[in-house]
Protein backbone atom coordinates (compact mmCIF):
# COMPACT_ATOMS: atom_id res chain seq x y z
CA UNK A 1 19.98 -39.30 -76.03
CA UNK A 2 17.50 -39.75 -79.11
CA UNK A 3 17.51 -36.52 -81.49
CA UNK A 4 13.40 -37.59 -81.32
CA UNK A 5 13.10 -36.45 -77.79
CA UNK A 6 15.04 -33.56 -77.76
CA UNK A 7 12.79 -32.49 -80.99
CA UNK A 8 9.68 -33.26 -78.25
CA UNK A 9 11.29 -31.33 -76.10
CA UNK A 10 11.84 -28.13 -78.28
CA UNK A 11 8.77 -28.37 -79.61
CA UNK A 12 6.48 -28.26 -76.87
CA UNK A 13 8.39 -25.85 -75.26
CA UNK A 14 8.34 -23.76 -78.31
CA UNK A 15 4.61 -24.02 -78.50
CA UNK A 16 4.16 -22.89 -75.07
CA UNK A 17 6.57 -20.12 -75.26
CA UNK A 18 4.19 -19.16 -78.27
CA UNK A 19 0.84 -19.51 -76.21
CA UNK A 20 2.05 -17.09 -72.79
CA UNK A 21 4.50 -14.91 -75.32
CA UNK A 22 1.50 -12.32 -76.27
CA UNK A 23 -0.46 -12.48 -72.80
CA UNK A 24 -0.90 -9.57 -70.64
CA UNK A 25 -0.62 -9.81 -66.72
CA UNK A 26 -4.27 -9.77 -66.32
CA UNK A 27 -4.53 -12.45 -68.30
CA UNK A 28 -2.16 -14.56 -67.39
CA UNK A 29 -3.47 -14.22 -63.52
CA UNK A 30 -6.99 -15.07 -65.15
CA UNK A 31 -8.52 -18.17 -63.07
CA UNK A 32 -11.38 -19.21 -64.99
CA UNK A 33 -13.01 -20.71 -61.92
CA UNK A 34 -12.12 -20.99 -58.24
CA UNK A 35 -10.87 -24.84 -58.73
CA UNK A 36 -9.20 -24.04 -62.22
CA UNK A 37 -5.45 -22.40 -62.10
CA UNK A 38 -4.58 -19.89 -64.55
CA UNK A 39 -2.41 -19.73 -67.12
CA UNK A 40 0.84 -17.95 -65.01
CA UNK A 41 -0.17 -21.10 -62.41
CA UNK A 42 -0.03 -23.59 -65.21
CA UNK A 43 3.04 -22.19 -66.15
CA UNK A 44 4.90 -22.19 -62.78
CA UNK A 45 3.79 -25.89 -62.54
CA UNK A 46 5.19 -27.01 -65.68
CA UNK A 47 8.50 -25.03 -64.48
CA UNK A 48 7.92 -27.25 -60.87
CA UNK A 49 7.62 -30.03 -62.63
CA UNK A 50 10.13 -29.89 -64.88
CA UNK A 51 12.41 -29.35 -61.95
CA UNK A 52 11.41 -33.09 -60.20
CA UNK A 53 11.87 -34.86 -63.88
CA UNK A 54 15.33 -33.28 -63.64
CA UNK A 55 16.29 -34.47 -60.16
CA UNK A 56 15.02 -37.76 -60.87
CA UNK A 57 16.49 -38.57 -64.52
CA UNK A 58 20.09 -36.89 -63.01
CA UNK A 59 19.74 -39.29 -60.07
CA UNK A 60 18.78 -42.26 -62.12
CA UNK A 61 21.44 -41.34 -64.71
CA UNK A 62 23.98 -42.18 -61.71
CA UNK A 63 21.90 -45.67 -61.22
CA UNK A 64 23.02 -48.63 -62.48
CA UNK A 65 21.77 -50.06 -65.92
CA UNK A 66 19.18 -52.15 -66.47
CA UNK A 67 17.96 -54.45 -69.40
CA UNK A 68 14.74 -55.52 -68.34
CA UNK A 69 12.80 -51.94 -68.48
CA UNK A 70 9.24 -52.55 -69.61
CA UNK A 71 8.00 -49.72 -72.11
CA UNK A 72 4.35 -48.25 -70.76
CA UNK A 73 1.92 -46.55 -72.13
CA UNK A 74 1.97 -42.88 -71.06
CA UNK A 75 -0.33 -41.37 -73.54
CA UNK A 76 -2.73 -41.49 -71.64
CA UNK A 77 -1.13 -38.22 -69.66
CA UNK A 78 -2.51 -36.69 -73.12
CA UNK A 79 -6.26 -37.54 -72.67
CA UNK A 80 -7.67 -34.54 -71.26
CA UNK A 81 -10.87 -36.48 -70.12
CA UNK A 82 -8.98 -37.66 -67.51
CA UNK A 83 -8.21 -36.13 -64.27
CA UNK A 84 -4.84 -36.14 -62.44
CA UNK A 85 -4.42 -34.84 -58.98
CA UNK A 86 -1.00 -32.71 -58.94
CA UNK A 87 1.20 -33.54 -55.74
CA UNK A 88 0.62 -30.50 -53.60
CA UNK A 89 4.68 -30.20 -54.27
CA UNK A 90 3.94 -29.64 -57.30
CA UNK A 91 1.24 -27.04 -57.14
CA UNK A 92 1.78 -23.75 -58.21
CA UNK A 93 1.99 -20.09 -56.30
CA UNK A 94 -1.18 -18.50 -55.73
CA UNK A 95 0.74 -14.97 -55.89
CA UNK A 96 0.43 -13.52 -59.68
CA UNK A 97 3.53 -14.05 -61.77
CA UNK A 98 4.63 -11.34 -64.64
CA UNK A 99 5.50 -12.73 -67.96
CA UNK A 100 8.87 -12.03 -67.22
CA UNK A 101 9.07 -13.91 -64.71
CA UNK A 102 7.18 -16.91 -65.83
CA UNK A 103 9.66 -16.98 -68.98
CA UNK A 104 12.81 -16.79 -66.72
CA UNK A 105 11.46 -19.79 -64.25
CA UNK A 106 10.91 -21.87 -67.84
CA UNK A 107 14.46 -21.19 -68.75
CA UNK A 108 15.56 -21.89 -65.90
CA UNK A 109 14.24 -25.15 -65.55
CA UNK A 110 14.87 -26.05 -69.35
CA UNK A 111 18.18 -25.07 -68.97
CA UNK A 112 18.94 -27.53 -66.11
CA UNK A 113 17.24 -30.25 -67.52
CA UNK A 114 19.58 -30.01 -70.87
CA UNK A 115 22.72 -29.08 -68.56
CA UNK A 116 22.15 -32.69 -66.95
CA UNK A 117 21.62 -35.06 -70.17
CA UNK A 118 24.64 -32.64 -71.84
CA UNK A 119 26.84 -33.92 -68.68
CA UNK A 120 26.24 -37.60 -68.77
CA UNK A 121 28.34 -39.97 -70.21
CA UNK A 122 28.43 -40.35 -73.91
CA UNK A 123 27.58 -43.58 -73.97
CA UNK A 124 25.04 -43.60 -71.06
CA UNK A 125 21.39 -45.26 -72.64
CA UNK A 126 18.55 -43.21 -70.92
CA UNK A 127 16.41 -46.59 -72.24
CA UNK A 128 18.46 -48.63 -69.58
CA UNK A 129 18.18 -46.11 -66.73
CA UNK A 130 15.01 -46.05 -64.93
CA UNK A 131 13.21 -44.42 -62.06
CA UNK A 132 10.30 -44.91 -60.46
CA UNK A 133 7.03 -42.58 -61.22
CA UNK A 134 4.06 -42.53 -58.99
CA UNK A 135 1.24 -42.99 -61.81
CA UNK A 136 2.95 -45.18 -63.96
CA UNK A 137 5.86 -47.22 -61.51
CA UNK A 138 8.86 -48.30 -63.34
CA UNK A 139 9.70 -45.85 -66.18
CA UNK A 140 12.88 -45.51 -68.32
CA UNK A 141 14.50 -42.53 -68.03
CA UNK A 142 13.62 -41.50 -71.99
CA UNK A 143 10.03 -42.24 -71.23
CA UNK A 144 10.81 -39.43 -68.43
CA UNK A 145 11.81 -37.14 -71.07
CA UNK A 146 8.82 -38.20 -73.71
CA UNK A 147 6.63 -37.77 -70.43
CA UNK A 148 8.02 -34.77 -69.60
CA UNK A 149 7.06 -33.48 -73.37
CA UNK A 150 3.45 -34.91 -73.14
CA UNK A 151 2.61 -33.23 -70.20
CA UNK A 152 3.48 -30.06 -71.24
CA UNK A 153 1.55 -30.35 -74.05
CA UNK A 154 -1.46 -31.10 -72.15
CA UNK A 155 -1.10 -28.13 -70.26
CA UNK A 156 -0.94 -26.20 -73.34
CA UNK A 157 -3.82 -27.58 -74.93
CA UNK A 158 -5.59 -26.43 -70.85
CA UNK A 159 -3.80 -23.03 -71.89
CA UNK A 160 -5.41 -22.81 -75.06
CA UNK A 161 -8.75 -23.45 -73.69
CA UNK A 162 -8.49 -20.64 -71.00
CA UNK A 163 -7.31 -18.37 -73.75
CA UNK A 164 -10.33 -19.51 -75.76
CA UNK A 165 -13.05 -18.42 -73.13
CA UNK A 166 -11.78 -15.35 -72.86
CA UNK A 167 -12.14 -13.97 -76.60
């Protein structure tokens, strides 16, 4: 795998880490509105997301190669303007979540994720692996990863906001 996406990787999850690190329980449970999660909820999404990504690249790791994998444009996962419906399995707990707990379910799921692409085969190319996504169809499985990094930071940048209203 690219150094580039492990650096996404690391880096969002660092940021995040550094958002929820300082937050209290009240505020984490904080729901700004009725239709708006909080920041624990945000959290234990990312963690449920990160948890499909990993099935999916692991299974399409297994998946034959291919050499006709068309690059997309998934930036557009960063525009906060626009609105994505979450699969309700990927919906978060209404039950509160202690920091604790939200930083051991983002290990957890970080720690899988990098247990699978340690496993594969050296000379496995995640560019000639793909799976199928339900927003953007046909994606390699390193757009997965870069994906996987871009959501998170929106999230974050949703995190930042909530943190924002409450000062």
């Amino acid at each position: 795998m690219d150094f580039i996406e492990y650096d996404l990787l690391f880096e969002s999850r660092n940021q995040l880490i550094g958002e929820i690190s300082e937050l209290d329980d009240k505020t984490l449970d904080h729901r700004p509105a009725p239709d708006v999660w909080s920041i624990a909820q945000i959290c234990h999404h990312l963690y449920l997301t990160e948890q499909v990504f990993t099935d999916v690249i692991a299974h399409g790791i297994r998946e034959r190669d291919f050499t006709n994998i068309i690059q997309k444009n998934i930036y557009l996962v960063s525009d906060r303007t626009k609105k994505f419906a979450s699969p309700d399995s990927l919906s978060p707990s209404s039950d509160p979540f202690p920091l604790s707990n939200i930083m051991d379910l983002l290990a957890e799921s970080r720690d899988r994720l990098f247990q699978v692409l340690y496993e594969m085969d050296a000379d496995t190319r995640l560019d000639k692996k793909k799976a199928k996504h339900p927003l953007f169809g046909d994606l390699s499985l390193d757009q997965w990863i870069e994906l996987l990094s871009l959501h998170e930071q929106r999230h974050i940048k949703q995190i930042q906001e909530i943190k924002s209203a409450l000062i």
